[in-house]
PDB file of N, CA and C in Angstrom:
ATOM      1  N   UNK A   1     142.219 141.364 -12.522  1.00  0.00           N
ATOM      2  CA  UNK A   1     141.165 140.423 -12.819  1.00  0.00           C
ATOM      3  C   UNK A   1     139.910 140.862 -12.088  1.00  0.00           C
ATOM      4  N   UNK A   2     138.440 141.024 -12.780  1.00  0.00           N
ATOM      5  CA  UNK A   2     137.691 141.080 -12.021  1.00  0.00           C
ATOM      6  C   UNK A   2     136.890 139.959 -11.710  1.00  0.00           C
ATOM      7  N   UNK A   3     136.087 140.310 -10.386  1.00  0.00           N
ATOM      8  CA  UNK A   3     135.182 139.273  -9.621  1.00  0.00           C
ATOM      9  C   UNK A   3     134.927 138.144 -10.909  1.00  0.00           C
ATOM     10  N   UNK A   4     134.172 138.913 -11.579  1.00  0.00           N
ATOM     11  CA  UNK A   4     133.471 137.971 -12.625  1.00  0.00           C
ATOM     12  C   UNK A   4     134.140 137.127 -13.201  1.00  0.00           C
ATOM     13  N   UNK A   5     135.580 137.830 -13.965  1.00  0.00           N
ATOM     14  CA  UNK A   5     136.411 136.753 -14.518  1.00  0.00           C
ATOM     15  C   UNK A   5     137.096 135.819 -13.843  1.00  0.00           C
ATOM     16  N   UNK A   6     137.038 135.961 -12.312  1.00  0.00           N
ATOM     17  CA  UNK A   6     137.458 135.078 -11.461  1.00  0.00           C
ATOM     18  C   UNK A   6     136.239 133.821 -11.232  1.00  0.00           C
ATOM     19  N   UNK A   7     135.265 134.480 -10.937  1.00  0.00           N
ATOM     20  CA  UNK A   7     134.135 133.248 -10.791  1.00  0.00           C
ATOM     21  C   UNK A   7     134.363 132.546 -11.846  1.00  0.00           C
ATOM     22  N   UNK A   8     134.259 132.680 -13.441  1.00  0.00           N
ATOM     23  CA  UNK A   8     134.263 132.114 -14.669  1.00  0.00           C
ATOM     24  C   UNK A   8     135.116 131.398 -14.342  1.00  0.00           C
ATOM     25  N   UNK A   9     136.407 131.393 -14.067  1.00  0.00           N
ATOM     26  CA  UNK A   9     137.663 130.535 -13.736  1.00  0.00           C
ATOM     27  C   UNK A   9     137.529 129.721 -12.652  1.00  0.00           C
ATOM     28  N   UNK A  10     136.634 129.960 -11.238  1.00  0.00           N
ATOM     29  CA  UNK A  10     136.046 129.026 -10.745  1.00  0.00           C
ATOM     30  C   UNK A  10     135.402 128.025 -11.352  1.00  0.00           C
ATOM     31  N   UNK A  11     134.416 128.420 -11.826  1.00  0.00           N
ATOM     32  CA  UNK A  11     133.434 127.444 -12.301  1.00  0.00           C
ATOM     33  C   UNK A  11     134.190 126.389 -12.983  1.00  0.00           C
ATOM     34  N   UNK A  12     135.161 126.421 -13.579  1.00  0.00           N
ATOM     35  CA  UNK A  12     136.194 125.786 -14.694  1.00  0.00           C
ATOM     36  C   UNK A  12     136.520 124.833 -14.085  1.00  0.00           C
ATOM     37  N   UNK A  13     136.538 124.834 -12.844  1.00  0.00           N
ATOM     38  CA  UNK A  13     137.485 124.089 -11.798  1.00  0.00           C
ATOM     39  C   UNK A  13     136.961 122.776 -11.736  1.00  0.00           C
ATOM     40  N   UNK A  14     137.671 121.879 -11.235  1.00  0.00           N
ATOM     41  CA  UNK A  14     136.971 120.152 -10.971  1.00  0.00           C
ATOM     42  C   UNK A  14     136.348 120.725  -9.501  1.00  0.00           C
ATOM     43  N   UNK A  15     135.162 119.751  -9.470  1.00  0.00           N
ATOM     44  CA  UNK A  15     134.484 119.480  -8.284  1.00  0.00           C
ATOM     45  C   UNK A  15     135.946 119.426  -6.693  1.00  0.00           C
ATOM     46  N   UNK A  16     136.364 119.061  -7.247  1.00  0.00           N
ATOM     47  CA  UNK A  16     137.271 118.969  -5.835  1.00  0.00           C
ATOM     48  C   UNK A  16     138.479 119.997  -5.655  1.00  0.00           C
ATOM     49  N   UNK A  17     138.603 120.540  -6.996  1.00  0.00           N
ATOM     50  CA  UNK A  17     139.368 121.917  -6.698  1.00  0.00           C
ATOM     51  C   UNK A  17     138.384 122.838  -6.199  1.00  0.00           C
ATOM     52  N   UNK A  18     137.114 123.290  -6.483  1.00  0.00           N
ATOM     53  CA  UNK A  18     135.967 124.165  -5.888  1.00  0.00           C
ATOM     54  C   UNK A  18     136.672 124.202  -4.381  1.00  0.00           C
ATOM     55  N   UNK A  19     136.164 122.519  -4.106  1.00  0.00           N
ATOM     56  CA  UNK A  19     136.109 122.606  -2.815  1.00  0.00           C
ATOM     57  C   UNK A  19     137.258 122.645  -1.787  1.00  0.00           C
ATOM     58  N   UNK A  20     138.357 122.287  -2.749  1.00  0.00           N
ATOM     59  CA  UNK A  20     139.671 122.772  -1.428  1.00  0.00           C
ATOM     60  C   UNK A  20     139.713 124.694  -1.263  1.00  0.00           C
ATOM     61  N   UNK A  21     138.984 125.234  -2.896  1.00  0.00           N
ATOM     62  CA  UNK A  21     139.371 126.442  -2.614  1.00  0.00           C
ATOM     63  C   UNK A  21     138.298 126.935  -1.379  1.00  0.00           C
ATOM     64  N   UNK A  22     137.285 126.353  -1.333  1.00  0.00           N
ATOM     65  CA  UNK A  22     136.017 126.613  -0.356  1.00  0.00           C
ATOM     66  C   UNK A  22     136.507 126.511   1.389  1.00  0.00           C
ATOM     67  N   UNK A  23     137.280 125.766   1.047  1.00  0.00           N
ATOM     68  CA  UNK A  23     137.623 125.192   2.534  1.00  0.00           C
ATOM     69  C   UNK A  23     138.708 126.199   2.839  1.00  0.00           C
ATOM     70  N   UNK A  24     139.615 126.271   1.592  1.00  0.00           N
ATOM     71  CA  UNK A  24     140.677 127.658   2.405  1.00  0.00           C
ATOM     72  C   UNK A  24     140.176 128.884   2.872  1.00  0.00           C
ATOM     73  N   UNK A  25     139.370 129.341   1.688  1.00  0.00           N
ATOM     74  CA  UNK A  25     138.897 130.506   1.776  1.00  0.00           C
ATOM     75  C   UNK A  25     137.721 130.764   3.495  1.00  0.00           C
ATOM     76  N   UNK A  26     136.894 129.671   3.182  1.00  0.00           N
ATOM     77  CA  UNK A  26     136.376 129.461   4.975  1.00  0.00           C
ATOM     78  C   UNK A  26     137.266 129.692   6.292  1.00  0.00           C
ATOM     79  N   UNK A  27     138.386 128.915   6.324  1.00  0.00           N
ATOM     80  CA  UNK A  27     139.113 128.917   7.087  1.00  0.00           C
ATOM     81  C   UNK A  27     139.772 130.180   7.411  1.00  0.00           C
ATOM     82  N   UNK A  28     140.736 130.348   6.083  1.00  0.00           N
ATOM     83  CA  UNK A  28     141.090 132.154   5.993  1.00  0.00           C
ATOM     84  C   UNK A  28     140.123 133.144   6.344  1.00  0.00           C
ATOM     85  N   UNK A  29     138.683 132.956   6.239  1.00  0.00           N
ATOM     86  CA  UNK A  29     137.672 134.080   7.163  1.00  0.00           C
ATOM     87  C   UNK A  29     137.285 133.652   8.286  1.00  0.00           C
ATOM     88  N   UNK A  30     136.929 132.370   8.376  1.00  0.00           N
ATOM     89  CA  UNK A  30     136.827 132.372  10.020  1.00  0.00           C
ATOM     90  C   UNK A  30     138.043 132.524  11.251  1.00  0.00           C
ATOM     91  N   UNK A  31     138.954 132.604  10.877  1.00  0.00           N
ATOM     92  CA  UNK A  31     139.970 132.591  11.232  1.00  0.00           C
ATOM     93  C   UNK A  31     140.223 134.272  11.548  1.00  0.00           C
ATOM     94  N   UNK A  32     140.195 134.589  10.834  1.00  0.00           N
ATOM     95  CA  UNK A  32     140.155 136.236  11.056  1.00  0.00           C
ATOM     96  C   UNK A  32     138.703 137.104  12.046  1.00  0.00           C
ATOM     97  N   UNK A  33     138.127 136.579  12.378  1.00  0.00           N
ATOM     98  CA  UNK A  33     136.385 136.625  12.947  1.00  0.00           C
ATOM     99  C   UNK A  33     136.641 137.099  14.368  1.00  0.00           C
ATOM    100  N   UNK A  34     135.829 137.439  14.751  1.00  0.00           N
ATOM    101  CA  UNK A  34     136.335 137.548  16.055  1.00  0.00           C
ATOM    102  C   UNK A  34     134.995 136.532  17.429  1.00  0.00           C
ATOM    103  N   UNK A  35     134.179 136.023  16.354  1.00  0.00           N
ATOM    104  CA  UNK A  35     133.446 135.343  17.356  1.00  0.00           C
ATOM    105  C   UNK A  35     132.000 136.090  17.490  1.00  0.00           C
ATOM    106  N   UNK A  36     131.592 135.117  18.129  1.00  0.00           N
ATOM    107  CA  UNK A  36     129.932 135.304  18.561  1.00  0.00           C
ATOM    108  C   UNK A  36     129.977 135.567  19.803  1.00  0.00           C
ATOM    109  N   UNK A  37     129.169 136.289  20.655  1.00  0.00           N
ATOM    110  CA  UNK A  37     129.194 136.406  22.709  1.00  0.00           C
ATOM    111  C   UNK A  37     127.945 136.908  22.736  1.00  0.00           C
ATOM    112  N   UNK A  38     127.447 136.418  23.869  1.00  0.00           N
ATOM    113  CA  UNK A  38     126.067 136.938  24.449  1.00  0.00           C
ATOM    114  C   UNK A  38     126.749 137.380  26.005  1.00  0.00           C
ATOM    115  N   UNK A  39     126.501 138.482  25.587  1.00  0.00           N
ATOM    116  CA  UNK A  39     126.650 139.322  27.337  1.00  0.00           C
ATOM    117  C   UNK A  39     125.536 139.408  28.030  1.00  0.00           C
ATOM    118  N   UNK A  40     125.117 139.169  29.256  1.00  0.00           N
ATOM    119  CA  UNK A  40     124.202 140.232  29.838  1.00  0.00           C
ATOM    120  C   UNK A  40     124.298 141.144  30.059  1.00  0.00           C
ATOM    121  N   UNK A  41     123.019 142.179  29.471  1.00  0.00           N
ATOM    122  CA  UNK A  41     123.364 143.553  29.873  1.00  0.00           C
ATOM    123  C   UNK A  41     123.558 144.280  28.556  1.00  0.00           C
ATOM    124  N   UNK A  42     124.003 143.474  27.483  1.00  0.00           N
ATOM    125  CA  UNK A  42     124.678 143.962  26.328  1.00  0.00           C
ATOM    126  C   UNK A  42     123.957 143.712  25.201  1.00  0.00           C
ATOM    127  N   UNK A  43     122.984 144.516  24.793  1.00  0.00           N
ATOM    128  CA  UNK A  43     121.864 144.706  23.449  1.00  0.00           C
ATOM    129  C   UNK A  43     121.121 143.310  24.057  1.00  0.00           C
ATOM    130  N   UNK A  44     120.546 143.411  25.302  1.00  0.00           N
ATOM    131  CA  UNK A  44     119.260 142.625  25.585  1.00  0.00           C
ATOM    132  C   UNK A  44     120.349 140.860  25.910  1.00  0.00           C
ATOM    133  N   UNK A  45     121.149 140.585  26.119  1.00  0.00           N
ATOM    134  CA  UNK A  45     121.406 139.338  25.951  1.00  0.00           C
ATOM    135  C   UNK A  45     121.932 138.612  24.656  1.00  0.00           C
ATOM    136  N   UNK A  46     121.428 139.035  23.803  1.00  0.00           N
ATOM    137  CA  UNK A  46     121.631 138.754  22.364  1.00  0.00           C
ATOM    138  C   UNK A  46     122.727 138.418  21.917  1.00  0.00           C
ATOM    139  N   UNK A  47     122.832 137.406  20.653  1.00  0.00           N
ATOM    140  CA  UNK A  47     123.974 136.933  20.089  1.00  0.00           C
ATOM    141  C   UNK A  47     124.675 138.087  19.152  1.00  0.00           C
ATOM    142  N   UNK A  48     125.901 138.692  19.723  1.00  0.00           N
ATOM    143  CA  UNK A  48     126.574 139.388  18.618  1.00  0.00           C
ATOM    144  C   UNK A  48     128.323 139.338  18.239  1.00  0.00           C
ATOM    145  N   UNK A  49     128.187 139.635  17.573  1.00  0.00           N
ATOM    146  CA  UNK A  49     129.995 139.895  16.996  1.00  0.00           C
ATOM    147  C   UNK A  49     130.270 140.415  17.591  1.00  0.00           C
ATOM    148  N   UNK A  50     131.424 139.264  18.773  1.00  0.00           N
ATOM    149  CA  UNK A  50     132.010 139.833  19.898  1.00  0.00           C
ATOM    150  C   UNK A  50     133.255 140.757  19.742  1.00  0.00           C
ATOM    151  N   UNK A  51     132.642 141.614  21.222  1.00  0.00           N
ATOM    152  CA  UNK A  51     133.077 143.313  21.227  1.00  0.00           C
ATOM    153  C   UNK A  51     132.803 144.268  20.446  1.00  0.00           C
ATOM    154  N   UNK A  52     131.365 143.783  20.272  1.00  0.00           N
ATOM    155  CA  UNK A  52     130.269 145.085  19.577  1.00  0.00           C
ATOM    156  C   UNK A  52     128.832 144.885  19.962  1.00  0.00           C
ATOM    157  N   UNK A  53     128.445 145.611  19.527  1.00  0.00           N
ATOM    158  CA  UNK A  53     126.799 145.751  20.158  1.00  0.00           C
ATOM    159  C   UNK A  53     126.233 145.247  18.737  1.00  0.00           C
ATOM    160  N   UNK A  54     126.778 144.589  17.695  1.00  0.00           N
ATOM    161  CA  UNK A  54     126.078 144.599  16.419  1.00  0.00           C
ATOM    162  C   UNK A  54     125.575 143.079  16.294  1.00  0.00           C
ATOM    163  N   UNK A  55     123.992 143.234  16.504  1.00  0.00           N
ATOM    164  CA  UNK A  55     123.525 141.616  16.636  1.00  0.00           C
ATOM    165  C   UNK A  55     123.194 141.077  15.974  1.00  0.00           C
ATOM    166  N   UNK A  56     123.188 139.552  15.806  1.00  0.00           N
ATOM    167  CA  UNK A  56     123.307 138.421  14.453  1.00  0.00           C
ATOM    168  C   UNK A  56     122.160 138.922  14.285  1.00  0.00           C
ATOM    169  N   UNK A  57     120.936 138.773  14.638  1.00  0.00           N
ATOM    170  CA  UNK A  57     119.815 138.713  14.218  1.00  0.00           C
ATOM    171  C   UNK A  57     119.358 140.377  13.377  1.00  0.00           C
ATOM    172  N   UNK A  58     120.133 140.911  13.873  1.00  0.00           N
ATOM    173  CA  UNK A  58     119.994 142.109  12.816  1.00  0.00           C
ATOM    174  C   UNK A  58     120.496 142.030  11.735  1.00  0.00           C
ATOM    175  N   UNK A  59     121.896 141.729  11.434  1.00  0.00           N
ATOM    176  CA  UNK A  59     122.515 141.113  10.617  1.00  0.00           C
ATOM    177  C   UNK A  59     121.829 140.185   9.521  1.00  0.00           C
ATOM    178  N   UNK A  60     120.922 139.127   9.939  1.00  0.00           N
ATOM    179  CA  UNK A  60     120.342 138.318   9.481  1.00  0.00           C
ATOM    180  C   UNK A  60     119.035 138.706   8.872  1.00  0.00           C
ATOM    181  N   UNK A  61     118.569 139.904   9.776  1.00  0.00           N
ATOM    182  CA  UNK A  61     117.196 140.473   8.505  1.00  0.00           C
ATOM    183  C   UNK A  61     117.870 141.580   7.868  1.00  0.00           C
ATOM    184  N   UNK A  62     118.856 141.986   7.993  1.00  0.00           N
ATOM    185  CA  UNK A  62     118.999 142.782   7.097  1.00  0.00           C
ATOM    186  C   UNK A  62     119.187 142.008   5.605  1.00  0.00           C
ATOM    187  N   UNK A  63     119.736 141.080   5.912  1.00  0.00           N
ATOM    188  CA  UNK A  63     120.676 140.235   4.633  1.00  0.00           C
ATOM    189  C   UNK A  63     119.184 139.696   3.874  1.00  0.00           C
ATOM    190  N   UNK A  64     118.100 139.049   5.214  1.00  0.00           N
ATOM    191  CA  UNK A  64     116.639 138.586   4.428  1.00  0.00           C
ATOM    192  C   UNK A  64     115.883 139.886   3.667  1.00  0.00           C
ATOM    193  N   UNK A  65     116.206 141.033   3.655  1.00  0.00           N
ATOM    194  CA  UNK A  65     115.588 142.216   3.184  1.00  0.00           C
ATOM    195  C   UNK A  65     116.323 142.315   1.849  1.00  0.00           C
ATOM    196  N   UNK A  66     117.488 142.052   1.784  1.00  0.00           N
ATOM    197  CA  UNK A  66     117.951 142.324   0.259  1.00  0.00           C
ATOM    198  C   UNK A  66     119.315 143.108   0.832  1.00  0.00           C
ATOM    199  N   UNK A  67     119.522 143.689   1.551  1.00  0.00           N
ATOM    200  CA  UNK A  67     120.712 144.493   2.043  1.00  0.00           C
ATOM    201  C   UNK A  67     121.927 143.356   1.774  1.00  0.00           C
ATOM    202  N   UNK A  68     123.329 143.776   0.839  1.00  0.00           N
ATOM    203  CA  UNK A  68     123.975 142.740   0.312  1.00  0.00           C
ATOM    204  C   UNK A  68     125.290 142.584   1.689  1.00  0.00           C
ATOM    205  N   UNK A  69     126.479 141.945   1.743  1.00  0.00           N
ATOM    206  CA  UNK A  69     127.118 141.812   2.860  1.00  0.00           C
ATOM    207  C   UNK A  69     128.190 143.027   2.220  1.00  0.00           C
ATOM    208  N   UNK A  70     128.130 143.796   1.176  1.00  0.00           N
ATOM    209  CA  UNK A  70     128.879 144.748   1.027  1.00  0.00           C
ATOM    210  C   UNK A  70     128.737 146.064   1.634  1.00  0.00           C
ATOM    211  N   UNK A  71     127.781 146.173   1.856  1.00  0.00           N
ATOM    212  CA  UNK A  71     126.826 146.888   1.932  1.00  0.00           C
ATOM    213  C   UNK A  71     126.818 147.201   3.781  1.00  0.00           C
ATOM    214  N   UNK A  72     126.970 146.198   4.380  1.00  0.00           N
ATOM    215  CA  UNK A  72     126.328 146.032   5.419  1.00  0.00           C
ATOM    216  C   UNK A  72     127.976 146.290   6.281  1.00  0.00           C
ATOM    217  N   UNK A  73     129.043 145.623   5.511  1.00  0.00           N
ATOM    218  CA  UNK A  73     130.526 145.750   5.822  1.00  0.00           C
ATOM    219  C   UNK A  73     130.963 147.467   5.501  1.00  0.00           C
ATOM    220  N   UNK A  74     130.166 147.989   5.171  1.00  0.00           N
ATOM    221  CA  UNK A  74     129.801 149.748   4.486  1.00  0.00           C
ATOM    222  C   UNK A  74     129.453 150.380   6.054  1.00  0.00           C
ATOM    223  N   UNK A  75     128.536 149.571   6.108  1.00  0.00           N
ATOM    224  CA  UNK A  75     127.390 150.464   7.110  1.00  0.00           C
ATOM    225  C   UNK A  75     127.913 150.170   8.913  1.00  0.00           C
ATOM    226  N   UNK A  76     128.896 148.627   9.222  1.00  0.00           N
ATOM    227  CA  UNK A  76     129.405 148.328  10.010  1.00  0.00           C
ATOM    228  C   UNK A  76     130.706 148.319   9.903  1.00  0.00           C
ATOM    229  N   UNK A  77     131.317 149.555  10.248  1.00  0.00           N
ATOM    230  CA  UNK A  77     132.947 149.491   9.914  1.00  0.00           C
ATOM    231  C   UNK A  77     133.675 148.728  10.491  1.00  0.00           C
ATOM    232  N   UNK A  78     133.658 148.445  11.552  1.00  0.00           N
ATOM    233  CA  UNK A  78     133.646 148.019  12.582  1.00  0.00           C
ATOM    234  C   UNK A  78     133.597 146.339  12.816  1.00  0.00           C
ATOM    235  N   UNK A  79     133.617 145.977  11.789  1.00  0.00           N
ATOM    236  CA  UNK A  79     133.189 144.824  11.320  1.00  0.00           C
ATOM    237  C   UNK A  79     133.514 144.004  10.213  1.00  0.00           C
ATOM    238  N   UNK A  80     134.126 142.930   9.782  1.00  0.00           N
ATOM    239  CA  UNK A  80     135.039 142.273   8.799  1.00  0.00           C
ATOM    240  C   UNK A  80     134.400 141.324   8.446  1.00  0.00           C
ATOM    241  N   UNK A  81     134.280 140.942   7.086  1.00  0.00           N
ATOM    242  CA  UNK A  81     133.772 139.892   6.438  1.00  0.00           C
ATOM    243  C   UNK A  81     133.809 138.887   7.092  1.00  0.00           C
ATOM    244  N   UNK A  82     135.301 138.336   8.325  1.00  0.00           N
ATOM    245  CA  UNK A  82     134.973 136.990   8.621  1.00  0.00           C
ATOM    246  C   UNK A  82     133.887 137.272   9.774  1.00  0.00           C
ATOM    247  N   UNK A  83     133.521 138.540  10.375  1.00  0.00           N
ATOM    248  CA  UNK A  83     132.360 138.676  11.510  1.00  0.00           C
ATOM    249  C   UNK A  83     131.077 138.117  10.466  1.00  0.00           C
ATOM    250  N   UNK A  84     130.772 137.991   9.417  1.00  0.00           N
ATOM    251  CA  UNK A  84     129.838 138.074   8.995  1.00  0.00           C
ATOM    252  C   UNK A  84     129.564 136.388   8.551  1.00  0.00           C
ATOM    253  N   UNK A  85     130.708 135.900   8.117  1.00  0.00           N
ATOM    254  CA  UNK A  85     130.549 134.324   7.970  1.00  0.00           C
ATOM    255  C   UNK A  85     130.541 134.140   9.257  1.00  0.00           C
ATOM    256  N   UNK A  86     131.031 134.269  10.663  1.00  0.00           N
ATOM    257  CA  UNK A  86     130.713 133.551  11.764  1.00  0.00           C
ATOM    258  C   UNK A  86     128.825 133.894  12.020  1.00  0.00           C
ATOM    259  N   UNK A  87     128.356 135.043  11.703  1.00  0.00           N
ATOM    260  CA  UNK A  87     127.299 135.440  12.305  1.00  0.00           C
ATOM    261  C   UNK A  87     126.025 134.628  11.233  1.00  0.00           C
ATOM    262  N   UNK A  88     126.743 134.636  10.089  1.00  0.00           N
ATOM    263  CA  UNK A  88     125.963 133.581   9.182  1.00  0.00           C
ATOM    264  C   UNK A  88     125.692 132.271   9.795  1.00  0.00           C
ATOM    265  N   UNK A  89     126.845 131.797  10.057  1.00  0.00           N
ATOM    266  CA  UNK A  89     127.082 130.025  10.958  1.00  0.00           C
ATOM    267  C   UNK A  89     125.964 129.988  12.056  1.00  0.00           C
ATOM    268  N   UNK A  90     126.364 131.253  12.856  1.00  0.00           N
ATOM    269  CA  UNK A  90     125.215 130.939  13.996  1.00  0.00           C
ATOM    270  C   UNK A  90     124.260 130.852  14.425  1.00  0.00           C
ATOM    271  N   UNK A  91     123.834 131.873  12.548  1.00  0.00           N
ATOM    272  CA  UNK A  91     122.197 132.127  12.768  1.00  0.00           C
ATOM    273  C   UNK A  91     121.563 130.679  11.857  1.00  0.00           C
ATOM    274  N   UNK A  92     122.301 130.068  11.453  1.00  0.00           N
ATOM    275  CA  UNK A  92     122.702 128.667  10.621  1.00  0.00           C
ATOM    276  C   UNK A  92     122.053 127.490  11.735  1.00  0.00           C
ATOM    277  N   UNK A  93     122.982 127.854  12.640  1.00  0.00           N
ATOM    278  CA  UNK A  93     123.129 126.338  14.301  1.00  0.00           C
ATOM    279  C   UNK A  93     121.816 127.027  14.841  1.00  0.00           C
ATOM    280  N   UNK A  94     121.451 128.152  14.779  1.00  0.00           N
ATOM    281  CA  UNK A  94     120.453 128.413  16.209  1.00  0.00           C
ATOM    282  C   UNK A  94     118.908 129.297  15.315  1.00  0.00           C
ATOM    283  N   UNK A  95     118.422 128.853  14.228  1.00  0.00           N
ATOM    284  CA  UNK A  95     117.529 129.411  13.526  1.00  0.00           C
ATOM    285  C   UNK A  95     116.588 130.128  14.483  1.00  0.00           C
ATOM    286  N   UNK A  96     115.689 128.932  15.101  1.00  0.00           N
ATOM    287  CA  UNK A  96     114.857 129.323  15.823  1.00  0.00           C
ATOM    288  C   UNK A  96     115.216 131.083  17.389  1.00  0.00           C
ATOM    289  N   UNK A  97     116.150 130.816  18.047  1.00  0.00           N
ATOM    290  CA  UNK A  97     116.722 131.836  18.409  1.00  0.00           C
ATOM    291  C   UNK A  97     116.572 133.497  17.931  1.00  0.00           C
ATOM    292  N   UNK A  98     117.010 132.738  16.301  1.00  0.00           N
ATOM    293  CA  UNK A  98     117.206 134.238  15.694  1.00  0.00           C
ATOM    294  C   UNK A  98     116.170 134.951  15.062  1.00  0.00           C
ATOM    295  N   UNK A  99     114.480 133.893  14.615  1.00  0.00           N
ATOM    296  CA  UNK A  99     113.767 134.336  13.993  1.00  0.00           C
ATOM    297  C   UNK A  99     113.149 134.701  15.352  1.00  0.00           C
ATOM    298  N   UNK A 100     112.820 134.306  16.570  1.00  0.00           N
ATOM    299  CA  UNK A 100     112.144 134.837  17.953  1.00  0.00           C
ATOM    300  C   UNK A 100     113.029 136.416  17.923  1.00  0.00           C
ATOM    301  N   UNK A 101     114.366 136.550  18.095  1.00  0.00           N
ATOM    302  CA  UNK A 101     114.752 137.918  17.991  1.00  0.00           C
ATOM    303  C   UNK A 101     114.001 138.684  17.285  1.00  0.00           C
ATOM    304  N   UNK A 102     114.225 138.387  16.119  1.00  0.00           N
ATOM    305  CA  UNK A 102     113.965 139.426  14.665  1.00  0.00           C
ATOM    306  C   UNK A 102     111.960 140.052  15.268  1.00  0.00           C
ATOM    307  N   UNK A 103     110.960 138.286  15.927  1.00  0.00           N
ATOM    308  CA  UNK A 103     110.044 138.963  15.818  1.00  0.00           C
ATOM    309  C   UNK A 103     109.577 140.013  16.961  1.00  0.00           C
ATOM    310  N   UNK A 104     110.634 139.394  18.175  1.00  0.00           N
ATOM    311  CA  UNK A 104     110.336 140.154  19.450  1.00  0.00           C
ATOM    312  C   UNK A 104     110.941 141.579  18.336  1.00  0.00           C
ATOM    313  N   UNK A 105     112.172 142.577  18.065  1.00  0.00           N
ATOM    314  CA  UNK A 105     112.204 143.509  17.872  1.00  0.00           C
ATOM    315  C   UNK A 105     111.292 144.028  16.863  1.00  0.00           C
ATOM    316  N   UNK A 106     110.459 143.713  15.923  1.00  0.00           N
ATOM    317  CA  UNK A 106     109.613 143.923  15.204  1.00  0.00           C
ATOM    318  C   UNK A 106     108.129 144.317  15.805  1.00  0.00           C
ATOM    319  N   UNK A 107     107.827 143.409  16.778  1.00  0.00           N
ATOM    320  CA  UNK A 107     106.861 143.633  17.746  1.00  0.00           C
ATOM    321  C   UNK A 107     106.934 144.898  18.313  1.00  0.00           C
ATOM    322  N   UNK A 108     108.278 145.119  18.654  1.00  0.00           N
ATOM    323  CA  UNK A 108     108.812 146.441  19.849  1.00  0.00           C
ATOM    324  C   UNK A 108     108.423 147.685  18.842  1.00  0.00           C
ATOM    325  N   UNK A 109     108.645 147.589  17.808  1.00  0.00           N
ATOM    326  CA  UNK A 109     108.732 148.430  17.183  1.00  0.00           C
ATOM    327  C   UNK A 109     107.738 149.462  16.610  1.00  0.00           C
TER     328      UNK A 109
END
């Protein structure tokens, strides 16, 4: 079955089947994640997918640039879809945080 013919078969679904499948599927990736950590010392302080140097806020302009999460799970091996729904969540809870990152490294740059 591909993606597509699976979404189509989503869509089919009652409002409340969507959402139990939403809630498993959440769970089943966050669950697998390994978390958010700010070290000192470790890429400036910064929020990243803990036990890597790879930071939300990079993560987060890359994704605002058009760069897709396939793409980015390509380029970060190192790194699993549920790292990417947690790093979504956090840049979610802590906006402000992450757009000061994005402009301090832009500035640096």
């Amino acid at each position: 079955m591909t993606r597509q013919e699976l979404e189509q078969q989503l869509l089919s679904l009652s409002l409340s089947d969507k959402a139990e499948i939403v809630q498993g599927l959440t769970k089943a990736l966050s669950m697998g994640g390994r978390g958010i950590t700010k070290t000192p010392g470790v890429c400036g302080g910064e929020a990243c997918i803990a036990g890597t140097r790879v930071a939300v806020w990079l993560l987060v302009e890359a994704r605002q640039i058009g760069i897709a999460e396939s793409q980015l799970l390509q380029d970060y091996v190192h790194i699993a879809a549920a790292d990417l729904v947690n790093a979504w969540a956090y840049a979610e809870a802590h906006p402000e945080e992450i757009a000061t990152a994005i402009l301090a490294n832009n500035e640096a740059a």
